[in-house]
PDB file of N, CA and C in Angstrom:
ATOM      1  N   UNK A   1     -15.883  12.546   2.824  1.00  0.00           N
ATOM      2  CA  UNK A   1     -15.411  12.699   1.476  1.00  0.00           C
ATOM      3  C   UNK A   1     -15.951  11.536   0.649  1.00  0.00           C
ATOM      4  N   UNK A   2     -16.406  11.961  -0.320  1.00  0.00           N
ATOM      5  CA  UNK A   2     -16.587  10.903  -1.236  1.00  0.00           C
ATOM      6  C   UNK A   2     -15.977  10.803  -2.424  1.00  0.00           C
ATOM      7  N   UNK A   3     -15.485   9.791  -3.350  1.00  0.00           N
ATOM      8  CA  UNK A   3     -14.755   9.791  -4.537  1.00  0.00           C
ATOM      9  C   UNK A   3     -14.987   8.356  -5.152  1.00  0.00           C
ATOM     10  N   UNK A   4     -14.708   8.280  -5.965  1.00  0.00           N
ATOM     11  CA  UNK A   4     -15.081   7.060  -7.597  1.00  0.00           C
ATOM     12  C   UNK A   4     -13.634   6.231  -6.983  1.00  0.00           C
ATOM     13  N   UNK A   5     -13.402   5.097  -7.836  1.00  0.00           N
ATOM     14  CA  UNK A   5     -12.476   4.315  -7.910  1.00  0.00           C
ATOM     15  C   UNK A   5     -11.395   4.966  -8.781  1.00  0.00           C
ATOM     16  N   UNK A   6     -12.060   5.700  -9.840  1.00  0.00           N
ATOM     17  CA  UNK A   6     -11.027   6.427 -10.629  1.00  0.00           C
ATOM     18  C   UNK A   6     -10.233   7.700 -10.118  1.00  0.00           C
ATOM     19  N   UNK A   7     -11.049   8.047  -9.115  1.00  0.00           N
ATOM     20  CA  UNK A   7     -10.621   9.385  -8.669  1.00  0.00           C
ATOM     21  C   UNK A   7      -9.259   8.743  -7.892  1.00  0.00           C
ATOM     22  N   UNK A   8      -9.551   7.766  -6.399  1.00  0.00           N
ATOM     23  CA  UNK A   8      -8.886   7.591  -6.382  1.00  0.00           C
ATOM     24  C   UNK A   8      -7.625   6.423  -6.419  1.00  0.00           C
ATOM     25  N   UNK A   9      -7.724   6.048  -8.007  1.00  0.00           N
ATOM     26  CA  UNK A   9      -6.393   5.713  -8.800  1.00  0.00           C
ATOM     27  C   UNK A   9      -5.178   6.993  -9.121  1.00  0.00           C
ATOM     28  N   UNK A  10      -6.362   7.973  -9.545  1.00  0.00           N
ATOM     29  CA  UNK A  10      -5.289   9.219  -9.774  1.00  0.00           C
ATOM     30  C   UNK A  10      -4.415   9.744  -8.948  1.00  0.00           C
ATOM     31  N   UNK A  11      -5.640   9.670  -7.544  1.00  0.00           N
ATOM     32  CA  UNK A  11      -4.923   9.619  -6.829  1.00  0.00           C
ATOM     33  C   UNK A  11      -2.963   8.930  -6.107  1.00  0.00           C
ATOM     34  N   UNK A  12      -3.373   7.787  -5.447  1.00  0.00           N
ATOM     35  CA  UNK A  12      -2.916   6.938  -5.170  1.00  0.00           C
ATOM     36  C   UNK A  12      -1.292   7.107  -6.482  1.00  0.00           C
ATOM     37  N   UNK A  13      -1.804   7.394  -7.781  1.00  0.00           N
ATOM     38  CA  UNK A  13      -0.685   7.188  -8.645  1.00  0.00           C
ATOM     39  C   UNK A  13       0.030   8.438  -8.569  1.00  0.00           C
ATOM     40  N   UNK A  14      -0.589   9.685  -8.204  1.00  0.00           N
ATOM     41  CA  UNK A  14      -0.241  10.468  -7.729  1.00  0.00           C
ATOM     42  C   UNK A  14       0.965  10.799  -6.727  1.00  0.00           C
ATOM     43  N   UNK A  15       0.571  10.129  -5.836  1.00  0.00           N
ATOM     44  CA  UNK A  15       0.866  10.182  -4.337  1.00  0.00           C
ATOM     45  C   UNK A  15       1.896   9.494  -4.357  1.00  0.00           C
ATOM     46  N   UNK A  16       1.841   8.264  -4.798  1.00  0.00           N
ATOM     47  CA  UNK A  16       3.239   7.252  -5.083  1.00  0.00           C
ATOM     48  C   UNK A  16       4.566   7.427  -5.834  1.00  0.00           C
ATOM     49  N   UNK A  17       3.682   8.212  -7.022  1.00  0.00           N
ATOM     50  CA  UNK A  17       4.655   8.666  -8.541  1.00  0.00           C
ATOM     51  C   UNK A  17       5.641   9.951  -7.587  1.00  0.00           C
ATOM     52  N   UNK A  18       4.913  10.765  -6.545  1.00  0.00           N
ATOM     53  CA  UNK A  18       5.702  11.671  -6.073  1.00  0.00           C
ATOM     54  C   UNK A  18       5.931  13.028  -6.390  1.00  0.00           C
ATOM     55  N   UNK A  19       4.102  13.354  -7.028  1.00  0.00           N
ATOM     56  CA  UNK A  19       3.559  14.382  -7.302  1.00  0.00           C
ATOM     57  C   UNK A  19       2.639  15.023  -6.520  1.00  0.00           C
ATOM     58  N   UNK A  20       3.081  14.379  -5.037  1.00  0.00           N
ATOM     59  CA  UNK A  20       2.216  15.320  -3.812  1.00  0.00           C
ATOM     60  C   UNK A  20       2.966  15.836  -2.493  1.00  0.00           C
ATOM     61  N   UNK A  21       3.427  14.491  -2.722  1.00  0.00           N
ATOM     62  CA  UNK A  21       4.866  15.542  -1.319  1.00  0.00           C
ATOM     63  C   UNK A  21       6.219  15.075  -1.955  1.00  0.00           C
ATOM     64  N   UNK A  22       7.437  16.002  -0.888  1.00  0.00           N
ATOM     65  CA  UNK A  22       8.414  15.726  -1.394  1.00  0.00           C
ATOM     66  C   UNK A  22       9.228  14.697  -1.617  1.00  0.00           C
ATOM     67  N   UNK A  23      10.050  14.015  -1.661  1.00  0.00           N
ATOM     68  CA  UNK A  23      10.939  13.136  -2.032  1.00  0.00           C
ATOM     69  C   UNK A  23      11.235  12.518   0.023  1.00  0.00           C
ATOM     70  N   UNK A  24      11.654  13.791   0.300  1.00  0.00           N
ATOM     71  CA  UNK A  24      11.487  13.143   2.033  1.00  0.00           C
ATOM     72  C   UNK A  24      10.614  12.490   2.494  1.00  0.00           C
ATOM     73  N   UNK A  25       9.478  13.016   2.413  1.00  0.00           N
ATOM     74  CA  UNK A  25       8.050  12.604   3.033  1.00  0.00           C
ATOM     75  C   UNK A  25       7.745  11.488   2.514  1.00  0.00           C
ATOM     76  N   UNK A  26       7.737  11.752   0.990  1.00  0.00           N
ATOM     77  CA  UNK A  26       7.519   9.904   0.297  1.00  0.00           C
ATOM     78  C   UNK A  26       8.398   8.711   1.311  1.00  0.00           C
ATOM     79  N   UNK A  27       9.584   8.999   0.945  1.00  0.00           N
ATOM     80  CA  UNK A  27      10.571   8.385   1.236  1.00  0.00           C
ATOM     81  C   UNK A  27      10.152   7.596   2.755  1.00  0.00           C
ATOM     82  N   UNK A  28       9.535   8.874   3.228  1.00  0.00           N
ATOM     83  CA  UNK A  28       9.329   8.286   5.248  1.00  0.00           C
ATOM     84  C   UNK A  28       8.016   7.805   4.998  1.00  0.00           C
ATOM     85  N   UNK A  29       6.819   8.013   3.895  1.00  0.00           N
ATOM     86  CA  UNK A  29       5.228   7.002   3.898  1.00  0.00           C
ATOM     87  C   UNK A  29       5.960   5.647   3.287  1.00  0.00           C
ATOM     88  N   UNK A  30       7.179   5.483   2.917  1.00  0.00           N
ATOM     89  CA  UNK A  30       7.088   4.208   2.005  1.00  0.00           C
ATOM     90  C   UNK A  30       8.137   3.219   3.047  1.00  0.00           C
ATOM     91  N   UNK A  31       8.983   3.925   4.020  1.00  0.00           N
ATOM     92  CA  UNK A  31       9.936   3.139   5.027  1.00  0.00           C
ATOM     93  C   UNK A  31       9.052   2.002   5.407  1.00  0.00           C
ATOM     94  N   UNK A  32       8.952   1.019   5.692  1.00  0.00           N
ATOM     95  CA  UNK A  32       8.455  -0.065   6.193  1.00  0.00           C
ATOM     96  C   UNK A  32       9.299   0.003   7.912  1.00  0.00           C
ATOM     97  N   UNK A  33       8.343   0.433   9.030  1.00  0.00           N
ATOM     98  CA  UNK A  33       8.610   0.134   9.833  1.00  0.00           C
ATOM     99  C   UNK A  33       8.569  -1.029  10.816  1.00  0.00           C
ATOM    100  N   UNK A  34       9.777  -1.552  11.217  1.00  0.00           N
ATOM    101  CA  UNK A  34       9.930  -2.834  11.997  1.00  0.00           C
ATOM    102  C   UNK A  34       8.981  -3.408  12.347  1.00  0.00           C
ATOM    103  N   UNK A  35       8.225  -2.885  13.502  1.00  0.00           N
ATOM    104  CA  UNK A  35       7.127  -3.348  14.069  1.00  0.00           C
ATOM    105  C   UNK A  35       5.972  -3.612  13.396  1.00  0.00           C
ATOM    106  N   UNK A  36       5.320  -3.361  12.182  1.00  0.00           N
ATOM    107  CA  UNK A  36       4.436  -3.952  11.314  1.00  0.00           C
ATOM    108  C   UNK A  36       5.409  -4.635  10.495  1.00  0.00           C
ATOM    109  N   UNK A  37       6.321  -4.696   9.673  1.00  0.00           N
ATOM    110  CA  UNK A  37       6.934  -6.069   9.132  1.00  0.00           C
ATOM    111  C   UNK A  37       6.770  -7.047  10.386  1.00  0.00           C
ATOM    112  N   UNK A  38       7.676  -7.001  11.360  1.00  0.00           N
ATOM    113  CA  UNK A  38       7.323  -8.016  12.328  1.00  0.00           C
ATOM    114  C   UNK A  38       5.639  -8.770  12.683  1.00  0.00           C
ATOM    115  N   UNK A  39       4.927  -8.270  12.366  1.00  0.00           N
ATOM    116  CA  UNK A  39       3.505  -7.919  13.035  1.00  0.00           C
ATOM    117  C   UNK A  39       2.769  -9.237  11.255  1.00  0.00           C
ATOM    118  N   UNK A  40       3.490  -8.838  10.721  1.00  0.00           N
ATOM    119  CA  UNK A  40       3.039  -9.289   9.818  1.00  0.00           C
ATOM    120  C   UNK A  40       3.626 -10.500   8.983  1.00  0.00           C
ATOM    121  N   UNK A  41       4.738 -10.524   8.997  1.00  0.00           N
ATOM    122  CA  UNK A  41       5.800 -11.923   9.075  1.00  0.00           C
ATOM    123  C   UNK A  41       4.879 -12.682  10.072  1.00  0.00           C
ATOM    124  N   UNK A  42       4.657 -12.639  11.570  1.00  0.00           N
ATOM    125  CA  UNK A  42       3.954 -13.594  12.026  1.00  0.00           C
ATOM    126  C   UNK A  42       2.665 -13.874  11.993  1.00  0.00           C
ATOM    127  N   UNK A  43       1.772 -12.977  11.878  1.00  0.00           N
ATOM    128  CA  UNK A  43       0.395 -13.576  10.803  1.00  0.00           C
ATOM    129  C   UNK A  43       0.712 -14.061   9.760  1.00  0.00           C
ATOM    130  N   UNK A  44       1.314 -13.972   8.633  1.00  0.00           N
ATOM    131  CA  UNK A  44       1.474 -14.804   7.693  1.00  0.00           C
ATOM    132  C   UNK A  44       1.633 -16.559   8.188  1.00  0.00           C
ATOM    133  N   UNK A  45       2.849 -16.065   9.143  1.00  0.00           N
ATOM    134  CA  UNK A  45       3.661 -17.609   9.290  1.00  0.00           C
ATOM    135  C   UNK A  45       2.492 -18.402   9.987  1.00  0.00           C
ATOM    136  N   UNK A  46       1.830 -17.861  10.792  1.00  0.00           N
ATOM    137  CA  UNK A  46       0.728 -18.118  11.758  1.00  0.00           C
ATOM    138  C   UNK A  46      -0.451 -18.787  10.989  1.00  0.00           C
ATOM    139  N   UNK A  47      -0.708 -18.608   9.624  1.00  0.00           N
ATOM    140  CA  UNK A  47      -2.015 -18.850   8.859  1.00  0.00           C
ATOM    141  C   UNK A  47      -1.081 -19.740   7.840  1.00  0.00           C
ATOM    142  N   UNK A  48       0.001 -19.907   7.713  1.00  0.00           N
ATOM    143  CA  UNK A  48       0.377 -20.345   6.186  1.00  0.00           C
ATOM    144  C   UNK A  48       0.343 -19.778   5.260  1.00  0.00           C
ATOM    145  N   UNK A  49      -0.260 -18.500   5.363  1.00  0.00           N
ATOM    146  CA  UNK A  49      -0.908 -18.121   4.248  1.00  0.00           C
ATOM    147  C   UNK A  49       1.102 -17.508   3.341  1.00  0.00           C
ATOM    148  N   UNK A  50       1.501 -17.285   2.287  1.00  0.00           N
ATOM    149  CA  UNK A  50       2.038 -16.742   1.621  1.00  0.00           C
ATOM    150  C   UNK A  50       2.475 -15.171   1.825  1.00  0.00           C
ATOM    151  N   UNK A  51       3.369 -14.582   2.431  1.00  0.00           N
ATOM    152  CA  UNK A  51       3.543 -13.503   2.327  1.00  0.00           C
ATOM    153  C   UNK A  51       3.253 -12.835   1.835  1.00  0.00           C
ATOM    154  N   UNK A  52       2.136 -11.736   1.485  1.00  0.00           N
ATOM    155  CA  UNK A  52       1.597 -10.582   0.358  1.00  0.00           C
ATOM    156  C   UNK A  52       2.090  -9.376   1.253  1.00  0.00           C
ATOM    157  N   UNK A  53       1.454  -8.912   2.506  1.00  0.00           N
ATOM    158  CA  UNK A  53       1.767  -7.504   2.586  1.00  0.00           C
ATOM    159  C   UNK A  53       2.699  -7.719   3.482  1.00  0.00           C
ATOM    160  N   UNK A  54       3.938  -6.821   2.931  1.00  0.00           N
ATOM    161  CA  UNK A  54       4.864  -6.624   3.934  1.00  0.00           C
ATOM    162  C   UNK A  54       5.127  -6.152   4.919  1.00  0.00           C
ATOM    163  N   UNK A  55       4.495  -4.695   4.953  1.00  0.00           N
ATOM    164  CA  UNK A  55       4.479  -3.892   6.237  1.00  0.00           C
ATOM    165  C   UNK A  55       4.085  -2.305   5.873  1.00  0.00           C
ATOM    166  N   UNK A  56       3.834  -1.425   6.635  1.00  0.00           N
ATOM    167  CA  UNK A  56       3.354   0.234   6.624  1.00  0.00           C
ATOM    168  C   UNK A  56       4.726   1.087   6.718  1.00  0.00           C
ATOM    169  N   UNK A  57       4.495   1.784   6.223  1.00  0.00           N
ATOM    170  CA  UNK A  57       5.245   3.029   6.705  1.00  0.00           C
ATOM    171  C   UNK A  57       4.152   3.988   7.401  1.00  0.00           C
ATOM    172  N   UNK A  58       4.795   5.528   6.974  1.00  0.00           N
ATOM    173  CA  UNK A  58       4.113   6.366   7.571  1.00  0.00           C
ATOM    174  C   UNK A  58       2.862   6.699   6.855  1.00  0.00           C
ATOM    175  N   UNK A  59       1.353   6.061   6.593  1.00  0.00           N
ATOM    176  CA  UNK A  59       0.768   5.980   5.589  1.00  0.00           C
ATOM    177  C   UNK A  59       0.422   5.187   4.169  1.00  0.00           C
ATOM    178  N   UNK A  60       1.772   4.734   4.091  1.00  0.00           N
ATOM    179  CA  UNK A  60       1.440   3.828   3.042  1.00  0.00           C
ATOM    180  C   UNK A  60       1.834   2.444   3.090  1.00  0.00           C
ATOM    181  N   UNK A  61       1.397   1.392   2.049  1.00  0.00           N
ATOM    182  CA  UNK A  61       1.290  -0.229   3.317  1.00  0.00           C
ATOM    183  C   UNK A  61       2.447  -0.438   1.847  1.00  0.00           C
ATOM    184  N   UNK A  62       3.561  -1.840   1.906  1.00  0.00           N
ATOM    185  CA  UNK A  62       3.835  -2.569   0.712  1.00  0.00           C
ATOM    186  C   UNK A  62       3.064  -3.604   0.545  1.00  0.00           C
ATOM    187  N   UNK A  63       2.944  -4.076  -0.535  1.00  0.00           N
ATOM    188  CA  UNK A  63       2.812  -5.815  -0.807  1.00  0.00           C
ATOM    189  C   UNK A  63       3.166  -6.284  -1.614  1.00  0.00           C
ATOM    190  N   UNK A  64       3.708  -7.435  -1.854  1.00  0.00           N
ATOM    191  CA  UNK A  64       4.420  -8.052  -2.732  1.00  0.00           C
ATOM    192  C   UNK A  64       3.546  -9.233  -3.227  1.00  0.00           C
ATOM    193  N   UNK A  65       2.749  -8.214  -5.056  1.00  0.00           N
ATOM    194  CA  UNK A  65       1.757  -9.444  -5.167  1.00  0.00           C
ATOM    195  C   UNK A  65       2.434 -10.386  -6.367  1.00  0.00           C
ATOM    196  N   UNK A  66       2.316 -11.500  -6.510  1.00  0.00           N
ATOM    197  CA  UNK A  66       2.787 -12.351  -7.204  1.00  0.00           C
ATOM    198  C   UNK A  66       1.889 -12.216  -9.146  1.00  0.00           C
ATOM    199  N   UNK A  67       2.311 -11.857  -9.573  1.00  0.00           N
ATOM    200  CA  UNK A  67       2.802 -11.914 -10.972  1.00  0.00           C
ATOM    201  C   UNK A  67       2.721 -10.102 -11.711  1.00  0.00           C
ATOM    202  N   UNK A  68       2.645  -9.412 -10.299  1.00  0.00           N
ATOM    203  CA  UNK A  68       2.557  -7.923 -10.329  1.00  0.00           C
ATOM    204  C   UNK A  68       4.153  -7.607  -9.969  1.00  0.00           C
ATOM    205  N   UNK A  69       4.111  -7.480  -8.824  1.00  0.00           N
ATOM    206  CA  UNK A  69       5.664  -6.872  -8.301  1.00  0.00           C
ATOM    207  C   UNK A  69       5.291  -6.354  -7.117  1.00  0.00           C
ATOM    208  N   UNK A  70       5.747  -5.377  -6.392  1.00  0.00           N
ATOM    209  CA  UNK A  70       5.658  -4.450  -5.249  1.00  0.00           C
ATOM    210  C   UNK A  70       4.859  -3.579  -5.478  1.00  0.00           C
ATOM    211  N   UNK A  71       3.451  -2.690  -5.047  1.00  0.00           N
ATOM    212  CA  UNK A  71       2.663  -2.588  -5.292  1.00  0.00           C
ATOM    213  C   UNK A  71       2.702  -1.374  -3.477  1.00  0.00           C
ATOM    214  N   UNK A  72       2.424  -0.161  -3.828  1.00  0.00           N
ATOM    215  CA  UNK A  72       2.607   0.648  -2.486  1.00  0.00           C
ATOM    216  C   UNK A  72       0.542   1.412  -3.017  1.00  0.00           C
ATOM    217  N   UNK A  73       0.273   1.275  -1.352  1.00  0.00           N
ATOM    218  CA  UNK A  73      -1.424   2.095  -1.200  1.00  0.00           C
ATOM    219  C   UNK A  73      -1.364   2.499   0.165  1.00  0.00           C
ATOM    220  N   UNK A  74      -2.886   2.159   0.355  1.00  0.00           N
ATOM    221  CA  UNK A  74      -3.629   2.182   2.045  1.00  0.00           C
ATOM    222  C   UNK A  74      -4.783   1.759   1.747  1.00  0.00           C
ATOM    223  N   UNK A  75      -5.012   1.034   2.732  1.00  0.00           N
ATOM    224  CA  UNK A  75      -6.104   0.113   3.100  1.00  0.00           C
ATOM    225  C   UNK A  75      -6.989   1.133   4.282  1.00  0.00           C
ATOM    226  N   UNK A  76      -7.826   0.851   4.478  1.00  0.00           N
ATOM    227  CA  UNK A  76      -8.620   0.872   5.634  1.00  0.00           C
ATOM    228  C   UNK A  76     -10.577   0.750   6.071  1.00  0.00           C
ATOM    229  N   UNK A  77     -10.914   0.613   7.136  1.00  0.00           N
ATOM    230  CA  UNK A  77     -12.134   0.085   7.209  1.00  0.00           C
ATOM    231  C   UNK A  77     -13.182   0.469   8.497  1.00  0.00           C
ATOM    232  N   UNK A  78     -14.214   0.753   7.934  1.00  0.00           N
ATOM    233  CA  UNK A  78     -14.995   1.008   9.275  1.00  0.00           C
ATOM    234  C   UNK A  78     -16.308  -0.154   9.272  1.00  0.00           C
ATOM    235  N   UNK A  79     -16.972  -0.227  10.075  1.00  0.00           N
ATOM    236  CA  UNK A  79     -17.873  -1.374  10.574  1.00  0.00           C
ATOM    237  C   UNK A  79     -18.199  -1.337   9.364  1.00  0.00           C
ATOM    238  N   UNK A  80     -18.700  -2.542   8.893  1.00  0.00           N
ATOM    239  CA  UNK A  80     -19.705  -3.584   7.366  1.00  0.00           C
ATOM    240  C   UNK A  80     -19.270  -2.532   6.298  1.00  0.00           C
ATOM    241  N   UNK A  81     -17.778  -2.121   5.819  1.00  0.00           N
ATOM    242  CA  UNK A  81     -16.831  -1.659   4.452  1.00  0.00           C
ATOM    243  C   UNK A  81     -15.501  -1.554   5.087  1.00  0.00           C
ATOM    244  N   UNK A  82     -14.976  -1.466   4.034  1.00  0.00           N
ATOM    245  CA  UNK A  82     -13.482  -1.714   4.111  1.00  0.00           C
ATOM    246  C   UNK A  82     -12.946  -0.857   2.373  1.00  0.00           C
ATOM    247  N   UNK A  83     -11.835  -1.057   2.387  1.00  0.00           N
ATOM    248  CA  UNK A  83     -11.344  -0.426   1.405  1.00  0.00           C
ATOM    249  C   UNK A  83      -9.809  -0.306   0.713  1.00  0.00           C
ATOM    250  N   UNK A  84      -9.111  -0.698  -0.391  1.00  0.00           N
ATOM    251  CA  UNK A  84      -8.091  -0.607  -0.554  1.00  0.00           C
ATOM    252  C   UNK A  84      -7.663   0.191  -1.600  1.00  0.00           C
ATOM    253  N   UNK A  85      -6.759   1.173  -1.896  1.00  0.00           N
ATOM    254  CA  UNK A  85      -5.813   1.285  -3.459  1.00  0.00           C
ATOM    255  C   UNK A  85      -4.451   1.357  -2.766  1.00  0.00           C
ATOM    256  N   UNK A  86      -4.101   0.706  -4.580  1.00  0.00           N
ATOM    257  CA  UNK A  86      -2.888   0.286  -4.817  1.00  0.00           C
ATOM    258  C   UNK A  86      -2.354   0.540  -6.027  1.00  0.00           C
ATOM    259  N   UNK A  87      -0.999   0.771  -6.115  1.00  0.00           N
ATOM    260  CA  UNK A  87      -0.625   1.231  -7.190  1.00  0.00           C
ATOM    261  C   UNK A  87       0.914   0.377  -7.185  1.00  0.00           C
ATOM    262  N   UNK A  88       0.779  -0.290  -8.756  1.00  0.00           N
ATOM    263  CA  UNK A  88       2.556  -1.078  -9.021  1.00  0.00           C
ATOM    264  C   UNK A  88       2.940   0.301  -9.712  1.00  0.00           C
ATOM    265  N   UNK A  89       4.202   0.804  -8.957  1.00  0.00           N
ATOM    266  CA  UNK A  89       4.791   1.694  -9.875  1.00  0.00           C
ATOM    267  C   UNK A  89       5.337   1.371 -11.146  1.00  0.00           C
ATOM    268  N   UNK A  90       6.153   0.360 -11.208  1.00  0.00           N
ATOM    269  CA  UNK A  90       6.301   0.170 -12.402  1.00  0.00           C
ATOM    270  C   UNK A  90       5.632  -0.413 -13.198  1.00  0.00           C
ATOM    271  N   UNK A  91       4.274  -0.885 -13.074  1.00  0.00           N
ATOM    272  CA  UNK A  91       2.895  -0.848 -13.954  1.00  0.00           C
ATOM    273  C   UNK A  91       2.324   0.297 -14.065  1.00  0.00           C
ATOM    274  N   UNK A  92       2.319   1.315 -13.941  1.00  0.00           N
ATOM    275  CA  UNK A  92       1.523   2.846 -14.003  1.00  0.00           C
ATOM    276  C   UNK A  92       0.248   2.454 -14.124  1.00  0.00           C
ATOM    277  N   UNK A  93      -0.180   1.452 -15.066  1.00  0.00           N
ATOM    278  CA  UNK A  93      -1.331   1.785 -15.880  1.00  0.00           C
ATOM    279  C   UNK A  93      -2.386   0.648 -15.408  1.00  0.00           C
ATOM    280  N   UNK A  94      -1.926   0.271 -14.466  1.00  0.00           N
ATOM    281  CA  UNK A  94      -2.631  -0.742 -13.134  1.00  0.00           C
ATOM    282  C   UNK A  94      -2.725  -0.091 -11.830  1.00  0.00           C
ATOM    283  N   UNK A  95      -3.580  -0.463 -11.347  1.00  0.00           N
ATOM    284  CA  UNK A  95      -3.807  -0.213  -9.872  1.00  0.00           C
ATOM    285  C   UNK A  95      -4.682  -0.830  -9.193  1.00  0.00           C
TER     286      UNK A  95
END
């Protein structure tokens, strides 16, 4: 598949806003499950680095960016690219 950055923003704002699945399904991509919060609390603590991403659900990651707010996407990457969107819900008009 291929798509623009814009395509998918529409996406992503889509998907988050809760104009692709139901209210359940959102609900279970946005749960932050234990084991990646955990997973990720200790890389942070491990590097110093500042807490940004909190953890995955079923599909979708949080992060908590500093002068944005909470900010729900997916990341992912294959050998030499990588890739992220993100969307602050209550910024709409950022991503």
């Amino acid at each position: 598949m291929v798509s623009s950055a814009a395509d998918q923003a529409v996406w992503i704002r889509a998907l988050v806003g809760g104009n692709v699945v139901d209210a359940a399904h959102l609900d279970e991509m946005l749960t932050i499950t234990p084991l990646s919060s955990e997973f990720y609390s200790a890389a942070y603590d491990a590097s110093g680095v500042p807490h940004v991403q909190l953890g995955e659900g079923a599909g979708l990651a949080t992060w908590q960016v500093p002068g944005v707010g909470t900010c729900h996407g997916h990341a992912g990457a294959i050998p030499a690219r990588t890739g992220s969107r993100r969307t602050a819900p209550t910024r709409s008009s950022r991503s």
